[in-house]
Protein backbone atom coordinates (compact mmCIF):
# COMPACT_ATOMS: atom_id res chain seq x y z
CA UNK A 1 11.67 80.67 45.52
CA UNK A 2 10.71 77.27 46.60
CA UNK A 3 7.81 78.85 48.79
CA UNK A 4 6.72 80.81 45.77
CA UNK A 5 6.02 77.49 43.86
CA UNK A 6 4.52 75.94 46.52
CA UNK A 7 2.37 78.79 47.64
CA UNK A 8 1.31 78.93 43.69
CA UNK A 9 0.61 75.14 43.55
CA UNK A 10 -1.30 75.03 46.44
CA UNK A 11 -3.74 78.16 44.73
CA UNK A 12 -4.18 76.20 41.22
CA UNK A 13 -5.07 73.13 43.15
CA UNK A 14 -7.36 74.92 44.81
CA UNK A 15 -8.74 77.15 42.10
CA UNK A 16 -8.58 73.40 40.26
CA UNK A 17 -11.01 72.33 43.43
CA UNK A 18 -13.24 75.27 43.40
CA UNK A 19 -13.93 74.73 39.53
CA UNK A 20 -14.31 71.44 39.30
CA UNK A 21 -17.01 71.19 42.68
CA UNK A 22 -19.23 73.49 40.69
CA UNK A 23 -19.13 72.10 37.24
CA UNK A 24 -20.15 68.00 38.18
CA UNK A 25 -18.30 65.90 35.28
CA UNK A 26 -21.59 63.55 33.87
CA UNK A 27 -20.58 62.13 30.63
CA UNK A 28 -23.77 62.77 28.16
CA UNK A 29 -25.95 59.76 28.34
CA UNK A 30 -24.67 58.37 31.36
CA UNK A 31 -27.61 59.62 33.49
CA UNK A 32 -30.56 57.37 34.01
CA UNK A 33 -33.31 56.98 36.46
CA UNK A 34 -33.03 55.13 39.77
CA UNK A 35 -35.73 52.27 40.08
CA UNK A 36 -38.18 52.43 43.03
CA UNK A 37 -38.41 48.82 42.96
CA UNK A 38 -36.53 46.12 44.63
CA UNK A 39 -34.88 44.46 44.13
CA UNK A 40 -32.35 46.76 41.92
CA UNK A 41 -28.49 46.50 43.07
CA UNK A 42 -27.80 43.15 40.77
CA UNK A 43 -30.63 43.83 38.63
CA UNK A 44 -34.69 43.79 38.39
CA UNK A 45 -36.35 40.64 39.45
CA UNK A 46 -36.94 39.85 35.97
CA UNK A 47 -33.51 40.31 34.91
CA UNK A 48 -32.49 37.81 37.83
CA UNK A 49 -34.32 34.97 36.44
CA UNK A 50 -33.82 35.56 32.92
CA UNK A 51 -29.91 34.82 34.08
CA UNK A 52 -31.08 31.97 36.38
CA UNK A 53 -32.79 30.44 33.55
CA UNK A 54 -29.94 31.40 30.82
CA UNK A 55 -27.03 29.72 33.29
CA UNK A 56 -28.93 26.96 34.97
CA UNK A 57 -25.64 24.94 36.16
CA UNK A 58 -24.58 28.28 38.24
CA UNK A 59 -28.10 28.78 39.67
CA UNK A 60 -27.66 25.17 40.65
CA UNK A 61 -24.76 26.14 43.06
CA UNK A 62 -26.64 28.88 44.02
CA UNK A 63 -29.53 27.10 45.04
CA UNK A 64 -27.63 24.18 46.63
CA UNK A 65 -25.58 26.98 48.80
CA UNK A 66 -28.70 28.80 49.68
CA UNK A 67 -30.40 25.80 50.93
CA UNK A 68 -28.34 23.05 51.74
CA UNK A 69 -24.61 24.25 52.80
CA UNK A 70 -23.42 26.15 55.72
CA UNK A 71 -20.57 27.68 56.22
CA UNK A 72 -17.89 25.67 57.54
CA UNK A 73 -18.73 23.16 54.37
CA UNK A 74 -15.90 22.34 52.37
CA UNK A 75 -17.50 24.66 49.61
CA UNK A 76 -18.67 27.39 51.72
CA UNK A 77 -15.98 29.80 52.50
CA UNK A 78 -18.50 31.95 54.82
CA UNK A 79 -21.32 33.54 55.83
CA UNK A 80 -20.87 35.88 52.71
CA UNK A 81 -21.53 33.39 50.43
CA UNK A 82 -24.27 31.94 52.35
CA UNK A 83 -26.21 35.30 52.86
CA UNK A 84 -25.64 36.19 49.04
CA UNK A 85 -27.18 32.70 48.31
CA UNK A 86 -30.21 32.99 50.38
CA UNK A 87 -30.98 36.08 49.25
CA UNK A 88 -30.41 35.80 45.35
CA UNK A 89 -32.77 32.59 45.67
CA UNK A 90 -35.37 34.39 47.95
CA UNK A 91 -35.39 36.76 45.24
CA UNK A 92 -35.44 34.53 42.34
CA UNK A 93 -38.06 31.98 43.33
CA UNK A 94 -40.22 34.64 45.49
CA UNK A 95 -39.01 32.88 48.15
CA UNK A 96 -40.52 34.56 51.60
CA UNK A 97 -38.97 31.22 54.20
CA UNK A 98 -35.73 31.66 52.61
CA UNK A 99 -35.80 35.30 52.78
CA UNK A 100 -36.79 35.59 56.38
CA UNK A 101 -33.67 33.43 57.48
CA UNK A 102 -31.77 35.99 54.73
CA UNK A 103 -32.71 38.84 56.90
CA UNK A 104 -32.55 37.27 60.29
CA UNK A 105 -28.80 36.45 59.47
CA UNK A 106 -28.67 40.00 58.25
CA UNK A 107 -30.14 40.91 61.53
CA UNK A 108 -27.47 39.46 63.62
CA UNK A 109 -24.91 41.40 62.11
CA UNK A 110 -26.83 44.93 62.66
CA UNK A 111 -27.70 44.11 65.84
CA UNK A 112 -23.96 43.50 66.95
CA UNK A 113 -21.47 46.51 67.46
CA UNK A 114 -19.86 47.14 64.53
CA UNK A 115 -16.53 45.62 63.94
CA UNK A 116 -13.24 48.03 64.65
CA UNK A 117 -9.44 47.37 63.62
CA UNK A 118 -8.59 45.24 61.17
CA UNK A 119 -11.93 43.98 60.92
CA UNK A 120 -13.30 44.34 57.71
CA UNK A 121 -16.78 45.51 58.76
CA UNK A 122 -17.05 46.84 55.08
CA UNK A 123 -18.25 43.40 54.06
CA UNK A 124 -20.47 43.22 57.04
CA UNK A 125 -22.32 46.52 55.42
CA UNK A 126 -22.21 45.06 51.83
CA UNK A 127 -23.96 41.56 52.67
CA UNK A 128 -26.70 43.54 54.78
CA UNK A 129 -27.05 45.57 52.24
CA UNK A 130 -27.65 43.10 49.46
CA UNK A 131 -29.96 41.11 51.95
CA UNK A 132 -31.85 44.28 51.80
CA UNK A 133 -32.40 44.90 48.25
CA UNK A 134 -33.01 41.45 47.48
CA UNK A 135 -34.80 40.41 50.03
CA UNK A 136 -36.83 43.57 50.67
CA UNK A 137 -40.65 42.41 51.43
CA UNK A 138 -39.40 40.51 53.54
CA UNK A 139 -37.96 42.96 56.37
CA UNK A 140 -40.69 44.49 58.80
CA UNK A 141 -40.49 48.05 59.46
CA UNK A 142 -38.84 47.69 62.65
CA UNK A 143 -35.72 45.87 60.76
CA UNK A 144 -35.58 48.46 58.02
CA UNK A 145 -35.36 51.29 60.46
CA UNK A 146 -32.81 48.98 62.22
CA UNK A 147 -30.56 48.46 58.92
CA UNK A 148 -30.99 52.53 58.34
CA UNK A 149 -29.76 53.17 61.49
CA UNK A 150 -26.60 50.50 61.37
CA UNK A 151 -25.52 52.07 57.29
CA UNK A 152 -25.67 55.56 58.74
């Protein structure tokens, strides 16, 4: 009996499986089109200043992190932060010195072997990856094939 109901709960999640991989779930109107333009993760360029100019005082920060604090400051908690910075301001302020030293931080994480453990390499991927989008132009070819080559 109890292999009967486990044999028949193991076919309905299955049969479950089957149906549900060929009917994709897409609630109506929650399909749009991808932008070819970059950057796009946090928003268009436009949209980017628009909130610059709406919050000044947090742009502030974000400026003064980008361009003046390191991490190790008091109110830098790491390279995150710093990366982020650079790279919202490159982006922002069309910014091509700031985003070059974005990237070339970027750079020194895909050039290194990727972390194992309990590393949390995740992050690593995430901060390249924003570098990336917002600081796009910016990258030579060589480095984008690079940061491919490190996400895959």
């Amino acid at each position: 009996m109890k292999t009967s109901v486990l044999i028949l709960f193991a076919g309905l999640l299955m049969a479950a499986g089957c149906e549900a991989g060929m009917q994709p779930q897409v609630r109506p109107g929650a399909e749009r089109e991808i932008s070819g333009e970059h950057p796009r993760l946090l928003g268009s360029k436009q949209d980017l200043q628009s909130l610059a100019q709406k919050r000044p005082q947090a742009y502030a920060r974000v400026v003064e992190a980008a361009r003046k604090m390191e991490p190790g400051d008091p109110s830098v908690t790491d390279d995150h932060m710093k990366m982020v910075s650079m790279a919202l301001v490159s982006a922002i302020e069309s910014d091509s010195e700031l985003g070059k030293s974005a990237v070339q931080r970027a750079m020194a994480y895909i050039k290194a072997p990727i972390r194992i453990g309990h590393e949390n390499f995740g992050h690593d991927l995430a901060r390249c990856a924003l570098v990336y989008d917002l600081c796009w132009p910016y990258w030579s070819k060589e480095e984008k094939l690079a940061f491919h080559d490190y996400m895959d």
